[in-house]
N, C-alpha and C. Protein backbone atom coordinates (compact mmCIF):
# COMPACT_ATOMS: atom_id res chain seq x y z
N UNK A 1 130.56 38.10 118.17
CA UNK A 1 131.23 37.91 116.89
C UNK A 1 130.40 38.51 115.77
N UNK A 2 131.19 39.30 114.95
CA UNK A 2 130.30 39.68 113.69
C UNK A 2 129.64 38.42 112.69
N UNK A 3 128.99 38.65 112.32
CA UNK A 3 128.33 37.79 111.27
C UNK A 3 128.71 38.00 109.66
N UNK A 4 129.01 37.10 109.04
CA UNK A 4 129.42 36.99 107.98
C UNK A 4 128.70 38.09 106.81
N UNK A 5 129.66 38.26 105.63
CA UNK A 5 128.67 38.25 104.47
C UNK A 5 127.88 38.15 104.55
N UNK A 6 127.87 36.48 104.01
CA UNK A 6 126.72 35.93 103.27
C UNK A 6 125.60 35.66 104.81
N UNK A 7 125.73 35.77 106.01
CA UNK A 7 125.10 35.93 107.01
C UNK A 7 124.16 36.95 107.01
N UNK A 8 124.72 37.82 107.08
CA UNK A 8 123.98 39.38 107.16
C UNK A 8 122.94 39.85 105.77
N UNK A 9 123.35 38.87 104.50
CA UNK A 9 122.62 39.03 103.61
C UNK A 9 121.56 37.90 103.68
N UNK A 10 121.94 36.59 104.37
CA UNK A 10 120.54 36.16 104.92
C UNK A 10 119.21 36.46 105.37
N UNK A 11 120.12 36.94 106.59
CA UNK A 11 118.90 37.64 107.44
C UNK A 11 118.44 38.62 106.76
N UNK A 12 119.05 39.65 105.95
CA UNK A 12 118.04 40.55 105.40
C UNK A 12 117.37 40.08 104.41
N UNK A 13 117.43 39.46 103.37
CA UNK A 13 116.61 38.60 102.30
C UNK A 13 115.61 38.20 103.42
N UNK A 14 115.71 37.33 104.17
CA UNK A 14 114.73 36.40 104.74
C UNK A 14 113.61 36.97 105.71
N UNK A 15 114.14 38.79 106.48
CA UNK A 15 113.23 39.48 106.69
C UNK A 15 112.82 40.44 105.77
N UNK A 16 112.84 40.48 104.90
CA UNK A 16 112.25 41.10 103.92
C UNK A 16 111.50 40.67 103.30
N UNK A 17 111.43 39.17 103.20
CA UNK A 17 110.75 38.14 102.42
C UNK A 17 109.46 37.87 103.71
N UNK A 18 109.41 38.57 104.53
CA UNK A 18 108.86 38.28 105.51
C UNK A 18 108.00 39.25 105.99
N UNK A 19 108.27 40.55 105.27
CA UNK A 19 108.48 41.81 106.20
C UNK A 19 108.94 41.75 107.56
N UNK A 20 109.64 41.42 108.16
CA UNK A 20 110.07 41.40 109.53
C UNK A 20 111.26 42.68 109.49
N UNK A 21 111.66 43.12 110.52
CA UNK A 21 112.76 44.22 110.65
C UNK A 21 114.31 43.47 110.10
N UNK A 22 114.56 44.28 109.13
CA UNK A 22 115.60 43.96 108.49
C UNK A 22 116.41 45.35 108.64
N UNK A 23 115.91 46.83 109.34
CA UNK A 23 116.80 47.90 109.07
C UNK A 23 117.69 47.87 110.01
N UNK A 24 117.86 47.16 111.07
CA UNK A 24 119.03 47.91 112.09
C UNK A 24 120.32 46.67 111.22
N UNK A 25 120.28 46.19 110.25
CA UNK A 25 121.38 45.21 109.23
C UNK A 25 122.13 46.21 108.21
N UNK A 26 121.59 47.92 108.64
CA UNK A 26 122.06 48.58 107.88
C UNK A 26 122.92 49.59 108.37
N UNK A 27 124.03 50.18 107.87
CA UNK A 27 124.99 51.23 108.46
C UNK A 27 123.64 52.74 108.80
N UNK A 28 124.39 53.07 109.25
CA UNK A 28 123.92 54.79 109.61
C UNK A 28 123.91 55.11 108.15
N UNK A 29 125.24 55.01 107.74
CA UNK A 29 125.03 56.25 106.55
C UNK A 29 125.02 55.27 105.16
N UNK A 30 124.17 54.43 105.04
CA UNK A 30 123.84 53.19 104.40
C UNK A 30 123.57 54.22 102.62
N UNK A 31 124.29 53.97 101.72
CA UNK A 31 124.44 54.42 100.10
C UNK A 31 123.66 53.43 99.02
N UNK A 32 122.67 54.03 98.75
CA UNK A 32 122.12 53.59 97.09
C UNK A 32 122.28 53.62 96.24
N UNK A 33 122.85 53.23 94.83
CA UNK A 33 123.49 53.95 93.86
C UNK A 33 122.84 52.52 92.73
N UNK A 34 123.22 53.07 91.31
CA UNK A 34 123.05 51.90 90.42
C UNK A 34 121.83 52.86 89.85
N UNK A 35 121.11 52.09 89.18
CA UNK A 35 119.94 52.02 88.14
C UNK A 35 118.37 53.08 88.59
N UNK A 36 119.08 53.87 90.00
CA UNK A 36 117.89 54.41 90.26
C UNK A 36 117.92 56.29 89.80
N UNK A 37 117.17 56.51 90.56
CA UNK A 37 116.83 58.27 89.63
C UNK A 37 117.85 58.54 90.40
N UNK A 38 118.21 58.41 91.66
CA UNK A 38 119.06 59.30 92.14
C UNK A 38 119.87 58.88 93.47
N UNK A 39 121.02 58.90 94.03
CA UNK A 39 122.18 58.46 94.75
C UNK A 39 121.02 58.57 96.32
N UNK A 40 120.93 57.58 96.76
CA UNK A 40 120.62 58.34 98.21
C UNK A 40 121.10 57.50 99.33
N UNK A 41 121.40 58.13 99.98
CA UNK A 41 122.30 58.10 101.16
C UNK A 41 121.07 58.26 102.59
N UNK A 42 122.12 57.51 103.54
CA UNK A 42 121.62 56.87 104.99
C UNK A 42 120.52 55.96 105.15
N UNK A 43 120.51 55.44 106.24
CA UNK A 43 119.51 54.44 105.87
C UNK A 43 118.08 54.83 106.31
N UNK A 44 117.57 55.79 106.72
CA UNK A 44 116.08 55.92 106.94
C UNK A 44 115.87 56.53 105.64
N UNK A 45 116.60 56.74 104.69
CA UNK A 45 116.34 57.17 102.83
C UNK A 45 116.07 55.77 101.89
N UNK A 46 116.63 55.16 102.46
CA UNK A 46 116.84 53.66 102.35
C UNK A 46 115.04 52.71 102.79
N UNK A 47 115.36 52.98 103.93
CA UNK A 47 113.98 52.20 104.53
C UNK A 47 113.12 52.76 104.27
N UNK A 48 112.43 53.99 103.32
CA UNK A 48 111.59 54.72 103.10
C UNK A 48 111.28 54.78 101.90
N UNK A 49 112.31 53.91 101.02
CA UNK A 49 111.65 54.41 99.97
C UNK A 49 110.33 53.70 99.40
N UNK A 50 109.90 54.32 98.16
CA UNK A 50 108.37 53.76 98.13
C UNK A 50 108.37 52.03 97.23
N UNK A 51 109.87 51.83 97.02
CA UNK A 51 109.38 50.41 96.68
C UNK A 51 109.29 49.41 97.32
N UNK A 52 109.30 49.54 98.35
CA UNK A 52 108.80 48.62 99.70
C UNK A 52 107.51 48.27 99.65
N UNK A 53 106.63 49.18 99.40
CA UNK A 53 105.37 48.69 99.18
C UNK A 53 104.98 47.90 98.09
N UNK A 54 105.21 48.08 96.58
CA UNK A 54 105.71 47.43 95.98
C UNK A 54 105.83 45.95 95.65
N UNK A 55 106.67 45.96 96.72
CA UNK A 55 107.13 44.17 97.42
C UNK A 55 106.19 43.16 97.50
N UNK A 56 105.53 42.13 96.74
CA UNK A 56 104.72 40.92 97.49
C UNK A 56 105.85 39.49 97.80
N UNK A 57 106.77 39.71 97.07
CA UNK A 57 107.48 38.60 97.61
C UNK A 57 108.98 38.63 96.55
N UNK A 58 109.74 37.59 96.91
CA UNK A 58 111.05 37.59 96.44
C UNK A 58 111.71 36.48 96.75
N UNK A 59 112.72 36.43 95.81
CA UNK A 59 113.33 34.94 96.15
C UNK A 59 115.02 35.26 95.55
N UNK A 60 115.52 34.89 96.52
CA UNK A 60 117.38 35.12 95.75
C UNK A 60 117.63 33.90 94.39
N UNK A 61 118.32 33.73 93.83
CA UNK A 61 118.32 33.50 92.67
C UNK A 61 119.74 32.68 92.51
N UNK A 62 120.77 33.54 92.67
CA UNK A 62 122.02 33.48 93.02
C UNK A 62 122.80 34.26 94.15
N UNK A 63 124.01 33.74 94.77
CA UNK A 63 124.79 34.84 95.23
C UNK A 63 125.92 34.47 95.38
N UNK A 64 126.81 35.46 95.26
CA UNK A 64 128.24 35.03 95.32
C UNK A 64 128.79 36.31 96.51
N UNK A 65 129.70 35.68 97.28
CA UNK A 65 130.32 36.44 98.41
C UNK A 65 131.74 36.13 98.08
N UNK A 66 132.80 37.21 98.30
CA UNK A 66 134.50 37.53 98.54
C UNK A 66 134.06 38.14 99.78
N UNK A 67 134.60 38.28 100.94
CA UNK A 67 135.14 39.00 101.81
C UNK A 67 133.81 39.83 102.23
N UNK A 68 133.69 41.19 101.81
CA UNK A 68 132.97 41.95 102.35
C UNK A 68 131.98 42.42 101.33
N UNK A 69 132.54 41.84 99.91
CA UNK A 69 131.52 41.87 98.99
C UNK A 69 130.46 40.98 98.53
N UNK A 70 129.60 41.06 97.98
CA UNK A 70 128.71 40.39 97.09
C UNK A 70 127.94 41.09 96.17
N UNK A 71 127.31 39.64 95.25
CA UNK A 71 126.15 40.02 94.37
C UNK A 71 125.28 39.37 94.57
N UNK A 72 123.87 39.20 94.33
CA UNK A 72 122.92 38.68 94.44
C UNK A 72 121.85 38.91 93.29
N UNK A 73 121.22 37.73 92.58
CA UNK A 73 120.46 37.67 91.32
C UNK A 73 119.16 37.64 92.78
N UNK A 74 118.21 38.53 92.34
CA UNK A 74 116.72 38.41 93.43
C UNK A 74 115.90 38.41 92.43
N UNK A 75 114.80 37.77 92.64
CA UNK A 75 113.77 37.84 91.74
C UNK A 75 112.52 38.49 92.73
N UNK A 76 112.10 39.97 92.78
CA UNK A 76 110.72 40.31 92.65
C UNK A 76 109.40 39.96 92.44
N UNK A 77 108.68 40.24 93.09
CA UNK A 77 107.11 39.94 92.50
C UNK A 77 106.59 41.35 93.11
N UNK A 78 106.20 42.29 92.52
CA UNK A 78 105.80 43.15 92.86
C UNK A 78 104.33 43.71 92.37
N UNK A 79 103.57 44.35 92.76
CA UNK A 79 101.79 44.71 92.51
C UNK A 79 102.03 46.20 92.34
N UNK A 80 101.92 46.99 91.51
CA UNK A 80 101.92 48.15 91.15
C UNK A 80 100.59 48.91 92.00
N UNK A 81 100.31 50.36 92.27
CA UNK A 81 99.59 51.21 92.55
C UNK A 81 98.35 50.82 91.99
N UNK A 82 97.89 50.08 90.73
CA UNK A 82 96.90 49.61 90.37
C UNK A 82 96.51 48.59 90.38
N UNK A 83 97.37 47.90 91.44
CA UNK A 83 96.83 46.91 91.32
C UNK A 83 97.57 45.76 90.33
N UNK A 84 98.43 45.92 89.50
CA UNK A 84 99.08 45.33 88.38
C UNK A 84 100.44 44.46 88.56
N UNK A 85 100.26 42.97 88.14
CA UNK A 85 101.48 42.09 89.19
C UNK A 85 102.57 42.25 88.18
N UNK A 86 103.89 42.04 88.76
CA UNK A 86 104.59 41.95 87.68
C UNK A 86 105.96 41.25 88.53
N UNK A 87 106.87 40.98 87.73
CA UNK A 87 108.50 40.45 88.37
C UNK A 87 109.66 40.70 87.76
N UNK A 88 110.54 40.76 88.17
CA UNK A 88 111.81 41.49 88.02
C UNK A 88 112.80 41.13 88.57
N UNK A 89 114.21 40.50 87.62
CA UNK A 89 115.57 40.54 88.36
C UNK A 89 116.31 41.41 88.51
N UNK A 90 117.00 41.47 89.88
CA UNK A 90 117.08 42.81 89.95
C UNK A 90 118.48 42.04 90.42
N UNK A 91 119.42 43.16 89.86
CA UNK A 91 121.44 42.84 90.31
C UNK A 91 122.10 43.53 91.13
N UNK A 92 121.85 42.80 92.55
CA UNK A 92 122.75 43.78 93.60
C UNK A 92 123.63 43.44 94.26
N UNK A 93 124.53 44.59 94.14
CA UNK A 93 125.88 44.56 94.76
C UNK A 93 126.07 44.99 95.51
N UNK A 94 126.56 44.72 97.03
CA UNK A 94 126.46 44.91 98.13
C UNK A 94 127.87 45.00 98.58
N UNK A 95 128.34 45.51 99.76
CA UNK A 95 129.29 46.19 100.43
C UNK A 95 128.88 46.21 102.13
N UNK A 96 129.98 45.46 102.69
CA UNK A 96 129.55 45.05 104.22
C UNK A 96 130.89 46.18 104.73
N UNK A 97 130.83 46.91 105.71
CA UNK A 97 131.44 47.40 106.76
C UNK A 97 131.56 47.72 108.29
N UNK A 98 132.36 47.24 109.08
CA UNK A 98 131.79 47.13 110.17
C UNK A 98 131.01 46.28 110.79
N UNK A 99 130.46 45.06 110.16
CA UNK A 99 129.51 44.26 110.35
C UNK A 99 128.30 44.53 110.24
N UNK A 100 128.12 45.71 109.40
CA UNK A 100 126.80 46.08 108.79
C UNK A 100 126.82 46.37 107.46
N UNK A 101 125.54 45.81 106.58
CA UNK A 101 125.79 46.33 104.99
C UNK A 101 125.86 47.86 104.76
N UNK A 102 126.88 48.59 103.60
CA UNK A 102 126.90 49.57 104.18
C UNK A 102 126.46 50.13 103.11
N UNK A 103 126.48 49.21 101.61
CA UNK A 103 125.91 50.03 100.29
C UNK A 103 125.67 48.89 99.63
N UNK A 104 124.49 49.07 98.10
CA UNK A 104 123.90 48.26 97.62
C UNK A 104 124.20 49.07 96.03
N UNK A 105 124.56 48.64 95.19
CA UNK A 105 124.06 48.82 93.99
C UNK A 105 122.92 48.42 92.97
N UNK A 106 122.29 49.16 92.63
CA UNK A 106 121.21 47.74 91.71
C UNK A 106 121.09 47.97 90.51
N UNK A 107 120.75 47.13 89.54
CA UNK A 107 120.22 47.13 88.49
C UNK A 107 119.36 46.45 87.67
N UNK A 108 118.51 46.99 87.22
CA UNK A 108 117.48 45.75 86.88
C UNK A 108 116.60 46.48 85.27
N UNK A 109 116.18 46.07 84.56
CA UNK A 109 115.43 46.30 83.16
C UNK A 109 114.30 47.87 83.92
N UNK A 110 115.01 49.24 83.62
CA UNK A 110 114.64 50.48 83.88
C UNK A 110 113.07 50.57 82.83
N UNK A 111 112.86 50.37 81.71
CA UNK A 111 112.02 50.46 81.01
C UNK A 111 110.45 49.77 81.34
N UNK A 112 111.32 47.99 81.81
CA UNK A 112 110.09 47.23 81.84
C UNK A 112 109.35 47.79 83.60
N UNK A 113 110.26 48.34 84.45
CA UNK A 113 109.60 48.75 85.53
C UNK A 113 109.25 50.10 85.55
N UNK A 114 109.19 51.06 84.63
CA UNK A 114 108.62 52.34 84.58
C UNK A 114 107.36 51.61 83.46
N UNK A 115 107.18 50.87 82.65
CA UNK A 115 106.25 50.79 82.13
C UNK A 115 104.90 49.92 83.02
N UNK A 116 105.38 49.06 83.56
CA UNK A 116 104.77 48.30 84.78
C UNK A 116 104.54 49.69 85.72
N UNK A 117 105.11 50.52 86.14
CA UNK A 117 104.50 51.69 86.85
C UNK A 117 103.08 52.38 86.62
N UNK A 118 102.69 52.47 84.93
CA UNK A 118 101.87 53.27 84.37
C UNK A 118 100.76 52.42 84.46
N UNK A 119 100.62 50.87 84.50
CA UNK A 119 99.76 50.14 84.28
C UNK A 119 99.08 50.14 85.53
């Protein structure tokens, strides 16, 4: 049986919050879009990118599920390249197909995390 929504967005919050393997929860041709420099598509573009490292921890906030959609309020804690802590809500909208998530939108304060970059 497929796993729900709000299932499939469990398990990935909760291995992520973990680092544990959260990528095979993602389509093949898994879409990024929203608040970032640029659209990227499939999911090893996805699992690669550099804000993974980034990551010290996270916590969902809110979430609301219809059907195959959702949103989710996450809160960040992230350590910059220097070393520099910082946190961030970040607004994503997600898209399940097939029983895998298949796209995420995000958005979150562009300024306060390019300035947290420089520090």
């Amino acid at each position: 049986m497929l796993d729900s929504t709000r299932e499939l967005l469990k398990k990935y919050y909760d291995a992520l919050s973990r680092k544990g393997e959260w990528q095979s929860l993602l389509s093949d041709n898994f879409l990024l879009t929203g608040a970032v420099a640029k659209e990227t598509r499939g999911r090893e573009a996805y699992v690669n990118l550099g804000f993974w490292k980034l990551v010290k921890g996270l916590r969902v906030k809110d979430m609301i599920v219809e059907g195959e959609s959702a949103f989710a309020l996450v809160g960040y804690d992230l350590v910059s390249p220097k070393g520099s802590p910082f946190s961030s809500d970040v607004a994503e909208f997600w898209r399940v197909k097939n029983g895998r998530l298949d796209s995420i939108a995000i958005y979150f304060d562009t300024a306060a995390f390019n300035n947290f970059m420089t520090r």
